[in-house]
N, C-alpha and C. Protein backbone atom coordinates (compact mmCIF):
# COMPACT_ATOMS: atom_id res chain seq x y z
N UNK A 1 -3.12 8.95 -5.93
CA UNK A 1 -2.73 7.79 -5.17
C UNK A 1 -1.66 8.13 -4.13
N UNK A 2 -0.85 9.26 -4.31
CA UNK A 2 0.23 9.22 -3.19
C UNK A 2 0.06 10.77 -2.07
N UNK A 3 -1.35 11.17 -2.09
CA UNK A 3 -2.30 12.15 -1.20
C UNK A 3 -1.72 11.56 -0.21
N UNK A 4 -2.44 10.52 0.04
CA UNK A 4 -2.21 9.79 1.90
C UNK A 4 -0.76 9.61 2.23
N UNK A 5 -0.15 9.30 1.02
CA UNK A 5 1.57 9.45 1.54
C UNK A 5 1.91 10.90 1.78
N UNK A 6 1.65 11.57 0.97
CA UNK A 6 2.19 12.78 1.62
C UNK A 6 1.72 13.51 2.33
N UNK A 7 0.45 13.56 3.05
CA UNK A 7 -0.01 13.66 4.50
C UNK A 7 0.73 12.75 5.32
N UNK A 8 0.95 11.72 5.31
CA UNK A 8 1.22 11.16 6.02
C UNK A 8 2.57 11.32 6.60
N UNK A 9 3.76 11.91 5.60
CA UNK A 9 4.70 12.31 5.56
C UNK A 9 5.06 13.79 6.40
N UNK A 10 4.05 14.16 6.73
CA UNK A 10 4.17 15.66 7.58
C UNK A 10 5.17 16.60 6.52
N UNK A 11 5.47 17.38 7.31
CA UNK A 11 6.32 18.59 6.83
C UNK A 11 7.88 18.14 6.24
N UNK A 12 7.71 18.10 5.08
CA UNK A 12 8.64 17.87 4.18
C UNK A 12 8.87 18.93 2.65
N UNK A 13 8.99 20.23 3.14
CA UNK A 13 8.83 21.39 2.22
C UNK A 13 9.38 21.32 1.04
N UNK A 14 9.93 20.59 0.61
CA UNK A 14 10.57 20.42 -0.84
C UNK A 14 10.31 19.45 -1.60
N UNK A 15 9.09 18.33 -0.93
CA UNK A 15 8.49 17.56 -1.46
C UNK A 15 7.58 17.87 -1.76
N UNK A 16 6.94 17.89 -3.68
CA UNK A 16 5.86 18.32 -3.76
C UNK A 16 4.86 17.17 -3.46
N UNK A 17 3.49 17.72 -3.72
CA UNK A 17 2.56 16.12 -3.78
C UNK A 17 2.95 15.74 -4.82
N UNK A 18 3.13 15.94 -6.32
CA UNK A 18 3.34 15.48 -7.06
C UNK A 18 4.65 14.55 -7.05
N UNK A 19 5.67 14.87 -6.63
CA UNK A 19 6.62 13.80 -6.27
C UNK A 19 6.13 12.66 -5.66
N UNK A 20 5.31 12.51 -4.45
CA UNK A 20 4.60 11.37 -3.86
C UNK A 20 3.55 10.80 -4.82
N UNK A 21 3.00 11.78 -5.48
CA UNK A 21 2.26 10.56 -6.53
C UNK A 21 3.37 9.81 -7.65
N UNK A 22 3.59 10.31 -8.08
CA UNK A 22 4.78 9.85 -8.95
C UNK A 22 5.79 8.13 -8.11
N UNK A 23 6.17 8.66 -7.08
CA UNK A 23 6.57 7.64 -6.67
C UNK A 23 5.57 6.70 -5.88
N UNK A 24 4.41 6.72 -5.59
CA UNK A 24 3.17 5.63 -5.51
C UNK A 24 3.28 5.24 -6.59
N UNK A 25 2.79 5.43 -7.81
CA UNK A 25 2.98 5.14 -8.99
C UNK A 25 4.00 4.11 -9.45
N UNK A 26 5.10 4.44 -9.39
CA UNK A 26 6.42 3.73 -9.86
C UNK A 26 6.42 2.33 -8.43
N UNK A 27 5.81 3.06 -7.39
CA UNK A 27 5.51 1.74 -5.98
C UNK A 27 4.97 0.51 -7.00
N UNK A 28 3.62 0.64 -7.24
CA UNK A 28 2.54 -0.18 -7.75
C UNK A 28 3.03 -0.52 -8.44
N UNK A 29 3.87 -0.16 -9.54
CA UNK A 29 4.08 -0.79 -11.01
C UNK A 29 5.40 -1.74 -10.42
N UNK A 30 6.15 -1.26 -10.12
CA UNK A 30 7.44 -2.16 -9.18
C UNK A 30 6.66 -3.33 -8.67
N UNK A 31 6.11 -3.08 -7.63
CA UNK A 31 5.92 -4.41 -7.03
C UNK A 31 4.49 -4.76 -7.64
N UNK A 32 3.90 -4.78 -9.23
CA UNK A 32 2.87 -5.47 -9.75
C UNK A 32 4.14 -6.85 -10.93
N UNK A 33 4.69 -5.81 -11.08
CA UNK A 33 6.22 -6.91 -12.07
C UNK A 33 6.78 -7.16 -11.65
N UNK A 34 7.72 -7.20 -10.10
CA UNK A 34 8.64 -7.98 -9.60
C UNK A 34 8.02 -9.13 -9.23
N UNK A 35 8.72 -10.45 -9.37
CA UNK A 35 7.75 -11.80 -9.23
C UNK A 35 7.99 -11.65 -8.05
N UNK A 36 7.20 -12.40 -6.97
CA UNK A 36 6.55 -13.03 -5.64
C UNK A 36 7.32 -11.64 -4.61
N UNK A 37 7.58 -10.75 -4.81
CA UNK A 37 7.67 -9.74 -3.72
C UNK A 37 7.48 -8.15 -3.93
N UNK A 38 6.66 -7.68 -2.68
CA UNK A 38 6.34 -6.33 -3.53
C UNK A 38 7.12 -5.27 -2.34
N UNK A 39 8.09 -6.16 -2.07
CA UNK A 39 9.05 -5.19 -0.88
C UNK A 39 9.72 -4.37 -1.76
N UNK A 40 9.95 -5.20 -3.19
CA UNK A 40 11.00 -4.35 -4.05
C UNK A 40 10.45 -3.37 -4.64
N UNK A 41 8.53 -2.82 -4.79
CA UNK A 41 8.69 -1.59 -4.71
C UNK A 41 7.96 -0.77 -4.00
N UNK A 42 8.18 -1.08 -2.71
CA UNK A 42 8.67 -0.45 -2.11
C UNK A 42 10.02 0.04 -1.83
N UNK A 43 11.14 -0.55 -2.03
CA UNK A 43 12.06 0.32 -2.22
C UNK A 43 11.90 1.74 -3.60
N UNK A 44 11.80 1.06 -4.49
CA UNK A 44 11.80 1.41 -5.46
C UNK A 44 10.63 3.14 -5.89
N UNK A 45 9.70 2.60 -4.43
CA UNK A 45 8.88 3.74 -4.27
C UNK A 45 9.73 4.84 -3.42
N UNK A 46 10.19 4.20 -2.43
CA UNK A 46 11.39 5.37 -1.87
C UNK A 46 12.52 5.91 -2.74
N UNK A 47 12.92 4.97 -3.54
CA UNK A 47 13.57 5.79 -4.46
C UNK A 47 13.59 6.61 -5.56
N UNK A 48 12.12 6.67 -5.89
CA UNK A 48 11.56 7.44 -6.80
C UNK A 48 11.54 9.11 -6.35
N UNK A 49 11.01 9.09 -4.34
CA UNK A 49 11.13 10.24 -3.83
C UNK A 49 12.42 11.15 -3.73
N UNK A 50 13.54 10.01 -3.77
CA UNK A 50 15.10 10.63 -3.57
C UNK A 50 15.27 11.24 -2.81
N UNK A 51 14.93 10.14 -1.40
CA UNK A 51 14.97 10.98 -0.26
C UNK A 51 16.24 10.60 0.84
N UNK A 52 16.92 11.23 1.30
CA UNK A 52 18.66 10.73 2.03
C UNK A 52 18.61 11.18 3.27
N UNK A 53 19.39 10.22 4.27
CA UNK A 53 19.60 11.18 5.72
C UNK A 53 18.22 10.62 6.27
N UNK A 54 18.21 12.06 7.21
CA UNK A 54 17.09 12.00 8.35
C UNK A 54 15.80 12.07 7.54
N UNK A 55 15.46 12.48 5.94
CA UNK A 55 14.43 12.68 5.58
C UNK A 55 13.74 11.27 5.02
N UNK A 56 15.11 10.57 4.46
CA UNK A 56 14.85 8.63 3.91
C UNK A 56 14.35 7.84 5.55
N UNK A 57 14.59 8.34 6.81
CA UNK A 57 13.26 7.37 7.81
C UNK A 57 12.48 8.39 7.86
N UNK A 58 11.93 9.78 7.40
CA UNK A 58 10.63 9.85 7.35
C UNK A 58 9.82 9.31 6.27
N UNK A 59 10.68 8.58 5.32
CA UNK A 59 10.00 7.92 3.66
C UNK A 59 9.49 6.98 4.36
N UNK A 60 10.62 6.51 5.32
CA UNK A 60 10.37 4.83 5.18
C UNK A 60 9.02 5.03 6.34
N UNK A 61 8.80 5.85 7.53
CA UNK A 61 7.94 5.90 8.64
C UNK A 61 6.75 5.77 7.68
N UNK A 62 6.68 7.57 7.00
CA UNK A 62 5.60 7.49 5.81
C UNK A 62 4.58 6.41 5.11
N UNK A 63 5.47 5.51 4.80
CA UNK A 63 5.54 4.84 3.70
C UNK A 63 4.82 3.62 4.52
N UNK A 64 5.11 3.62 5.54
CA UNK A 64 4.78 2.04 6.32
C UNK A 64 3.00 2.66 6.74
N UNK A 65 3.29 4.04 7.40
CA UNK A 65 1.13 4.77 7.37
C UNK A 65 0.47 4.58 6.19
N UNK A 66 1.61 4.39 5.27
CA UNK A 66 0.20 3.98 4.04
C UNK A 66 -0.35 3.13 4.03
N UNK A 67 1.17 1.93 4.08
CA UNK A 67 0.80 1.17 3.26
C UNK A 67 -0.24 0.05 4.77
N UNK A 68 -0.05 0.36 5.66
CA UNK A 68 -1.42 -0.14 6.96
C UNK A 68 -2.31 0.63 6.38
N UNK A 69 -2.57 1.55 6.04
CA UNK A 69 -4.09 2.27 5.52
C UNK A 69 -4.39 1.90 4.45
N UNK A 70 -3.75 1.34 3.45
CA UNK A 70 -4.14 0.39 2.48
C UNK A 70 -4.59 -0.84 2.68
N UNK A 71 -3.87 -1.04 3.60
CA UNK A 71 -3.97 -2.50 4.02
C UNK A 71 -5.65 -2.84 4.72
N UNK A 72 -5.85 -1.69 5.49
CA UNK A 72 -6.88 -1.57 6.48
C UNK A 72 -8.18 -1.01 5.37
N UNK A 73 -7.93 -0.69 4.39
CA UNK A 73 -9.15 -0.44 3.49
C UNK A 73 -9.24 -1.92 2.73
N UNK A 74 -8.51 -2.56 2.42
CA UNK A 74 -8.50 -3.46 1.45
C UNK A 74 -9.44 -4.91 2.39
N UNK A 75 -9.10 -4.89 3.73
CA UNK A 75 -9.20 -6.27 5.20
C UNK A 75 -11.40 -6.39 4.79
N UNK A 76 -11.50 -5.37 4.64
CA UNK A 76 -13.10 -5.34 4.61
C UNK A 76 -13.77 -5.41 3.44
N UNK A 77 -12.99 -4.76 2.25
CA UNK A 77 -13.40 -5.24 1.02
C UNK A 77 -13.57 -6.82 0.94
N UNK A 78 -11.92 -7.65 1.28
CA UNK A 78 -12.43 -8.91 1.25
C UNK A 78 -12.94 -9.94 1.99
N UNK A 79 -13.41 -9.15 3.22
CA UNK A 79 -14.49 -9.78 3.97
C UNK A 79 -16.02 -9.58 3.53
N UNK A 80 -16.28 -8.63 2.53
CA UNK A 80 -17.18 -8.33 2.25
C UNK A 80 -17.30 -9.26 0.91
N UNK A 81 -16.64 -9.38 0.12
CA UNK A 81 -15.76 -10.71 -1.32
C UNK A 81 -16.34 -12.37 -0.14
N UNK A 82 -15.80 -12.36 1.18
CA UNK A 82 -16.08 -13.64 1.43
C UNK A 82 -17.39 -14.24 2.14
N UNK A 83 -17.92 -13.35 2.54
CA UNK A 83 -19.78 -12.81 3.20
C UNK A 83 -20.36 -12.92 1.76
N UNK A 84 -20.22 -12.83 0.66
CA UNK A 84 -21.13 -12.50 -0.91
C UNK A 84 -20.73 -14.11 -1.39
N UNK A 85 -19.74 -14.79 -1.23
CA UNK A 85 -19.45 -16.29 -1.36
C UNK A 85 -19.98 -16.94 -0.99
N UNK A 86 -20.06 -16.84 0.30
CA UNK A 86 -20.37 -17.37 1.61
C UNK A 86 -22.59 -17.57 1.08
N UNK A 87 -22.81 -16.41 1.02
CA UNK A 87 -23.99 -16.55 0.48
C UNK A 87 -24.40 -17.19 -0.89
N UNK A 88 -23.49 -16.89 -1.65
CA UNK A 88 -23.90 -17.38 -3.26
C UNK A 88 -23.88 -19.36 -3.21
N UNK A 89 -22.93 -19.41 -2.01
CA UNK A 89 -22.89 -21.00 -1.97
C UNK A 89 -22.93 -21.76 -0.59
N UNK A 90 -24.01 -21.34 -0.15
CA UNK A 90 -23.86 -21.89 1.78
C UNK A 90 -23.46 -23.41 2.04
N UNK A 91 -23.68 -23.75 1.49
CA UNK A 91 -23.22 -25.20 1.61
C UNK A 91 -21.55 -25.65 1.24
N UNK A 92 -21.18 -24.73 0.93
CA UNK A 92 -19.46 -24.74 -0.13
C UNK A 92 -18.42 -25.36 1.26
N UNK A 93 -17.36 -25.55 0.74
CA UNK A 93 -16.31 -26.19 1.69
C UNK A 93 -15.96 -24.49 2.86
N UNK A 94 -16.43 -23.51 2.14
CA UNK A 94 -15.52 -22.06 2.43
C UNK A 94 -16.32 -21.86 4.11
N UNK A 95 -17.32 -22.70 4.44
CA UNK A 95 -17.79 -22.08 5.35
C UNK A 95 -16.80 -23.07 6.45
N UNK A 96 -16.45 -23.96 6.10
CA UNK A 96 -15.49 -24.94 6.97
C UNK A 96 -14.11 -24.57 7.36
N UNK A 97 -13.71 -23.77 6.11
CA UNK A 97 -12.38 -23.16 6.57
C UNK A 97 -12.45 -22.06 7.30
N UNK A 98 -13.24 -21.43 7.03
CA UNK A 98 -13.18 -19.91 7.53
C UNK A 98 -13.65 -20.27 8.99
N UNK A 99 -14.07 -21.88 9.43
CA UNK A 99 -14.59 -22.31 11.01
C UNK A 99 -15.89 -21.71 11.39
């Protein structure tokens, strides 16, 4: 899970991948249990890396390419969730909202 972070992260020689998975990891679980915000782990994912200085805004740069490439995998899954609705019930209120 934290591959694309640490590509994304460029040249950071003392970061293994395994540190970036580890702190994806501790990301997800942070912000699956903090109630109504998952900013907190994201911190919590940067702080798992223990990263300071000039290397904590390449976490945070990092960290923001993921989490749009997550974001941008997830936009079509649930357009594809609302196209399979959309069919199972054509007549439903969902075709009114969506205009």
């Amino acid at each position: 899970m934290g591959v694309a972070w640490r590509a994304a992260a460029g040249e950071v020689p003392d970061l293994s991948w395994g540190r970036f998975m580890w702190a994806r990891l501790v990301r997800d679980a942070a912000a699956e249990i903090l109630p109504f915000s998952q900013l907190g782990g994201f911190v919590l994912g940067l702080r798992a890396l223990r990263l300071d200085g000039p290397r904590a805004r390449r976490g945070v740069l990092s960290l923001s390419r993921d989490v749009l490439i997550e974001l941008s995998a997830k936009v079509p899954y649930a357009l594809f969730g609302l196209i399979g609705l959309m069919a199972l019930a054509p007549h439903s209120d969902l075709k009114w909202f969506l205009g």
